[in-house]
N, C-alpha and C. Protein backbone atom coordinates (compact mmCIF):
# COMPACT_ATOMS: atom_id res chain seq x y z
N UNK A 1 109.25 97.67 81.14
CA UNK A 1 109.16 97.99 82.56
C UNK A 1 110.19 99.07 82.88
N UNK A 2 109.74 100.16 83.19
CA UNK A 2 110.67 101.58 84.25
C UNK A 2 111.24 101.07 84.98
N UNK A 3 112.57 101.89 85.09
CA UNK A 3 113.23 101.74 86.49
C UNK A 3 112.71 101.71 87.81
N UNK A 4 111.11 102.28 87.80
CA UNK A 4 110.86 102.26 89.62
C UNK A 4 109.77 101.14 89.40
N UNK A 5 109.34 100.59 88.05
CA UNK A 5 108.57 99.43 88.50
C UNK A 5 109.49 98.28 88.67
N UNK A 6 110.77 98.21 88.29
CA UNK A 6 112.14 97.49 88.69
C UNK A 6 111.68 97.51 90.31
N UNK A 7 112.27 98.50 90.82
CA UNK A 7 112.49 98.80 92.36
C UNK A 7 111.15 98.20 93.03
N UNK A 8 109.74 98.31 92.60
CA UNK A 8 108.58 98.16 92.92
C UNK A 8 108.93 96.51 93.42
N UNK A 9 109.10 95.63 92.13
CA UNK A 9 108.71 94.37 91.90
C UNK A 9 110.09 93.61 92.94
N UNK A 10 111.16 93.89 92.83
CA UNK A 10 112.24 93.54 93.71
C UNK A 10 112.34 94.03 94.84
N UNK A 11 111.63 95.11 95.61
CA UNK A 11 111.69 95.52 97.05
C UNK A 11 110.21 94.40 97.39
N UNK A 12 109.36 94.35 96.59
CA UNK A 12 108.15 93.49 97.12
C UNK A 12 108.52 91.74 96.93
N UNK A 13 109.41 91.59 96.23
CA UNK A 13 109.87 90.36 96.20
C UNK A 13 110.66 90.14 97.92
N UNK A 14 111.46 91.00 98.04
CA UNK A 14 112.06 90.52 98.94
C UNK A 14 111.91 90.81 100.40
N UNK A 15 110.44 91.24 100.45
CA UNK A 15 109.30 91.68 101.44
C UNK A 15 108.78 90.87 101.68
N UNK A 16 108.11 89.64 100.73
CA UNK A 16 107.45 88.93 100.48
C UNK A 16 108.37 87.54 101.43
N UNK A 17 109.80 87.79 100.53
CA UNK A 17 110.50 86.33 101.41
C UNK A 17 110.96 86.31 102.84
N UNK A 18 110.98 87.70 102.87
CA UNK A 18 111.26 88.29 104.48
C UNK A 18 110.19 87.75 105.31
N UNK A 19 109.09 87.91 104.87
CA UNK A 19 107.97 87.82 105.80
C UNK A 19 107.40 86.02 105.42
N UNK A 20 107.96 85.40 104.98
CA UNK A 20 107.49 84.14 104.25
C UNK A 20 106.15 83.74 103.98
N UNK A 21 106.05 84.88 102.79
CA UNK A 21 104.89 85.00 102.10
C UNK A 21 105.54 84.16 100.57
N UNK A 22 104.14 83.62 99.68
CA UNK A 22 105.00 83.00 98.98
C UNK A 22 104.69 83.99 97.95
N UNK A 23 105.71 83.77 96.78
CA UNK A 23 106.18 84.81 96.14
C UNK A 23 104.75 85.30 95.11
N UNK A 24 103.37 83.85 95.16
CA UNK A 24 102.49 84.55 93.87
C UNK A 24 102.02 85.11 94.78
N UNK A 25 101.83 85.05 96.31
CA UNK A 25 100.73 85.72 97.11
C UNK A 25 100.67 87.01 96.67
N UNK A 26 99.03 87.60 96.47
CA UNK A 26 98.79 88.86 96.37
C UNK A 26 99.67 90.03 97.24
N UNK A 27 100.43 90.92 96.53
CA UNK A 27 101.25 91.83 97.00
C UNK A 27 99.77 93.29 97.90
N UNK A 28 98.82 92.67 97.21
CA UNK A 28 98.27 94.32 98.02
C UNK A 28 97.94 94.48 99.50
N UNK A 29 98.31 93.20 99.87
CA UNK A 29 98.25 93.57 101.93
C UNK A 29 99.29 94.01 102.21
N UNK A 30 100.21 94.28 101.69
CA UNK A 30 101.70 95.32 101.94
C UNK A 30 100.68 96.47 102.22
N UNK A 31 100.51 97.00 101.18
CA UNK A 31 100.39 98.20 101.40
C UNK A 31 98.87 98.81 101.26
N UNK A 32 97.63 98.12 101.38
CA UNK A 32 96.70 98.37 102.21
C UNK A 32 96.37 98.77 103.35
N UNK A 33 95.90 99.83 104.41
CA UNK A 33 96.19 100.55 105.59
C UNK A 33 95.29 99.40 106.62
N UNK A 34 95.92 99.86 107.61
CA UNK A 34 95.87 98.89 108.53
C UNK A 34 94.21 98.40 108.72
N UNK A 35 93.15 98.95 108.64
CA UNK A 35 91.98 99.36 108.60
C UNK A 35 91.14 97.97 107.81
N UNK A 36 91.87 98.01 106.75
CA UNK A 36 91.81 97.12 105.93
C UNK A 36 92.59 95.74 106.14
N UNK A 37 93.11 95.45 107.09
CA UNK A 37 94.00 94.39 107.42
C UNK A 37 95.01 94.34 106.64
N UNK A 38 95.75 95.67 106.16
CA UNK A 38 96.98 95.47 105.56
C UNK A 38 98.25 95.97 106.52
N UNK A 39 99.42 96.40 106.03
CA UNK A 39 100.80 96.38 106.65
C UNK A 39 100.86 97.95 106.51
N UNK A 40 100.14 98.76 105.70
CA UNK A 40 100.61 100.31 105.57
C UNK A 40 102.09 100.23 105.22
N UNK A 41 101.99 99.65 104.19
CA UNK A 41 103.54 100.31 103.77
C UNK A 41 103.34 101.00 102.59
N UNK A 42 104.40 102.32 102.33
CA UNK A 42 104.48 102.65 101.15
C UNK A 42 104.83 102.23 99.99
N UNK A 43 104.48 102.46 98.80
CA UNK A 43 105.21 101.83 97.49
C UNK A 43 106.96 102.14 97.41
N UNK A 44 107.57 101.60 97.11
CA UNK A 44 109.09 101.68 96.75
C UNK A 44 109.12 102.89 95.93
N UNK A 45 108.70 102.95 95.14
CA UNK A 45 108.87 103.81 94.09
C UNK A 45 108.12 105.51 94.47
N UNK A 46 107.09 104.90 95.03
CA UNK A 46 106.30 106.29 95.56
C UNK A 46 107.61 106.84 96.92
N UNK A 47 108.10 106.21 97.79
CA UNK A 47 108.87 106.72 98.47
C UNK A 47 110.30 107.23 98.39
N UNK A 48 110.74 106.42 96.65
CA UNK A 48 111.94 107.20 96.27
C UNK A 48 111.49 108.14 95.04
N UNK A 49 110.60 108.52 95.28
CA UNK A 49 110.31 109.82 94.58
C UNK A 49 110.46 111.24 95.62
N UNK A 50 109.67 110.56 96.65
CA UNK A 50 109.53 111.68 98.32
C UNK A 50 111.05 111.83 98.59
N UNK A 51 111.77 111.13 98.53
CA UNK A 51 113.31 111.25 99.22
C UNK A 51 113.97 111.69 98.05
N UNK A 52 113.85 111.53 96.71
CA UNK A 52 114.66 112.82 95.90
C UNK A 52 114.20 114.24 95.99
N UNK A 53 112.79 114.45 96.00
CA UNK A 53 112.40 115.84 96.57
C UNK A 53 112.61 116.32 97.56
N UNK A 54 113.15 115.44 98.73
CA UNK A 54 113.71 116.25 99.86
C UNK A 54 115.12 116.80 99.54
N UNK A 55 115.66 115.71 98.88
CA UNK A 55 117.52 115.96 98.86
C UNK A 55 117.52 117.34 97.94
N UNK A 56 116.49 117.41 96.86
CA UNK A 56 116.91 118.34 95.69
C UNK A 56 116.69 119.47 96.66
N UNK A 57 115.46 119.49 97.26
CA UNK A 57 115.32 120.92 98.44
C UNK A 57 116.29 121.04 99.54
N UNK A 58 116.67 120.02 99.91
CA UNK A 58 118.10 120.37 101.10
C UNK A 58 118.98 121.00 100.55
N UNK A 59 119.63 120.21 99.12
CA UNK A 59 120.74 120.65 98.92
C UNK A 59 120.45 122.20 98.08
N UNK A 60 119.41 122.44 97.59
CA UNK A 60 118.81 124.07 97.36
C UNK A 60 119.04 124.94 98.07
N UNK A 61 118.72 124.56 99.68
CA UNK A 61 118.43 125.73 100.67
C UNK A 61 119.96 125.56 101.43
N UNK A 62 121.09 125.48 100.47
CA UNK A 62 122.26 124.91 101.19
C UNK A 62 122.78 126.35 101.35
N UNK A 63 123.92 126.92 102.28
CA UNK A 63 124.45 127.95 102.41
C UNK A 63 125.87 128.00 101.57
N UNK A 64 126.10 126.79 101.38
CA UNK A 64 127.65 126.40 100.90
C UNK A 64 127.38 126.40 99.47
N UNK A 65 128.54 127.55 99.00
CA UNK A 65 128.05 127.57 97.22
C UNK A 65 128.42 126.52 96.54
N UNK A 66 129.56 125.59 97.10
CA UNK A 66 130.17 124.55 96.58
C UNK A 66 128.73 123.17 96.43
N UNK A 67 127.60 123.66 96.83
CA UNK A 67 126.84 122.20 97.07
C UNK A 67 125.49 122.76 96.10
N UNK A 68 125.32 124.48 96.17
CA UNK A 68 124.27 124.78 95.35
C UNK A 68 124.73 124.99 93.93
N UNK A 69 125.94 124.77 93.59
CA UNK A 69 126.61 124.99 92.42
C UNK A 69 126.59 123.34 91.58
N UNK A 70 126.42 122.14 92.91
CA UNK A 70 126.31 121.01 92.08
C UNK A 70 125.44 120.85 90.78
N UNK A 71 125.63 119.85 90.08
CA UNK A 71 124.42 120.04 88.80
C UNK A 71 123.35 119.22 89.42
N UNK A 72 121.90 119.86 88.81
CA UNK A 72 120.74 119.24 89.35
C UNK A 72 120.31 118.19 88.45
N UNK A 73 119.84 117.20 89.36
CA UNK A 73 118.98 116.13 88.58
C UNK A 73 117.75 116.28 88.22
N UNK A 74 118.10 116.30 86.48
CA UNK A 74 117.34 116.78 85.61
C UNK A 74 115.91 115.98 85.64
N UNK A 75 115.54 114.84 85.93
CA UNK A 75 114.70 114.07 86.28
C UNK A 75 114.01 113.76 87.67
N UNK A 76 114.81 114.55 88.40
CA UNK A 76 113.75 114.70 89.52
C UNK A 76 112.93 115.51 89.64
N UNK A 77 111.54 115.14 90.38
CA UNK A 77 110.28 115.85 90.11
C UNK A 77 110.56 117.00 90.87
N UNK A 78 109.87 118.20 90.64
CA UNK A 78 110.45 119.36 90.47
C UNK A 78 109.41 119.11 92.07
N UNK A 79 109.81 120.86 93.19
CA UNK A 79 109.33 121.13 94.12
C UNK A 79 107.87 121.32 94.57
N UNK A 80 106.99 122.09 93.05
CA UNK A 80 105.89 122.06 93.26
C UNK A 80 105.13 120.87 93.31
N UNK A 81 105.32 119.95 93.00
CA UNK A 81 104.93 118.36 93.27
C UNK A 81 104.97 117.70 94.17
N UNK A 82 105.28 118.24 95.37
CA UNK A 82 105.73 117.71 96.63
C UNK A 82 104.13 117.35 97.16
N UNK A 83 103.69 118.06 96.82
CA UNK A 83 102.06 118.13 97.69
C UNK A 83 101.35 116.87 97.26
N UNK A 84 101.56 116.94 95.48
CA UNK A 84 100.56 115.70 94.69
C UNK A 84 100.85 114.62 95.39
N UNK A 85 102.32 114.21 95.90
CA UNK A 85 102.49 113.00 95.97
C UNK A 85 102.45 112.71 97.43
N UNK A 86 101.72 113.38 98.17
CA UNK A 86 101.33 112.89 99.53
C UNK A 86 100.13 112.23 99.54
């Protein structure tokens, strides 16, 4: 198991006890759209993918050389990918 199916299975665990759902209940009314009688939520993992592609582009379009000089994370999905994952 990956690190974001880690994040997946423990953000839906504790979604699950939040909302006192029991823990085998089917996880896919999280995030089934409302349409469907689900909650519209995003995946954990799908949304910390979206929020490293913002930071890597903020801190890109930075004016301060001290912040575009940081080293980049070599594993974050690069800019042109921004689109796929909408």
């Amino acid at each position: 198991m990956n690190d974001l199916n880690k994040l997946d299975a423990g953000v839906i665990k504790m979604l699950k006890l939040w909302l006192g759902l029991a823990l085998t209940a089917d996880s896919s009314a999280l995030f089934r759209g409302s349409h469907s009688f689900g909650m519209s939520l995003k995946r954990p993992s799908e949304l910390y993918k979206h929020l490293r592609v913002s930071k890597r582009y903020i801190l890109g379009k930075s004016h301060d050389d001290i912040v575009t000089s940081l080293p980049k994370d070599e594993d974050a999905p690069e800019m042109i990918n921004i689109r796929s994952m909408q």
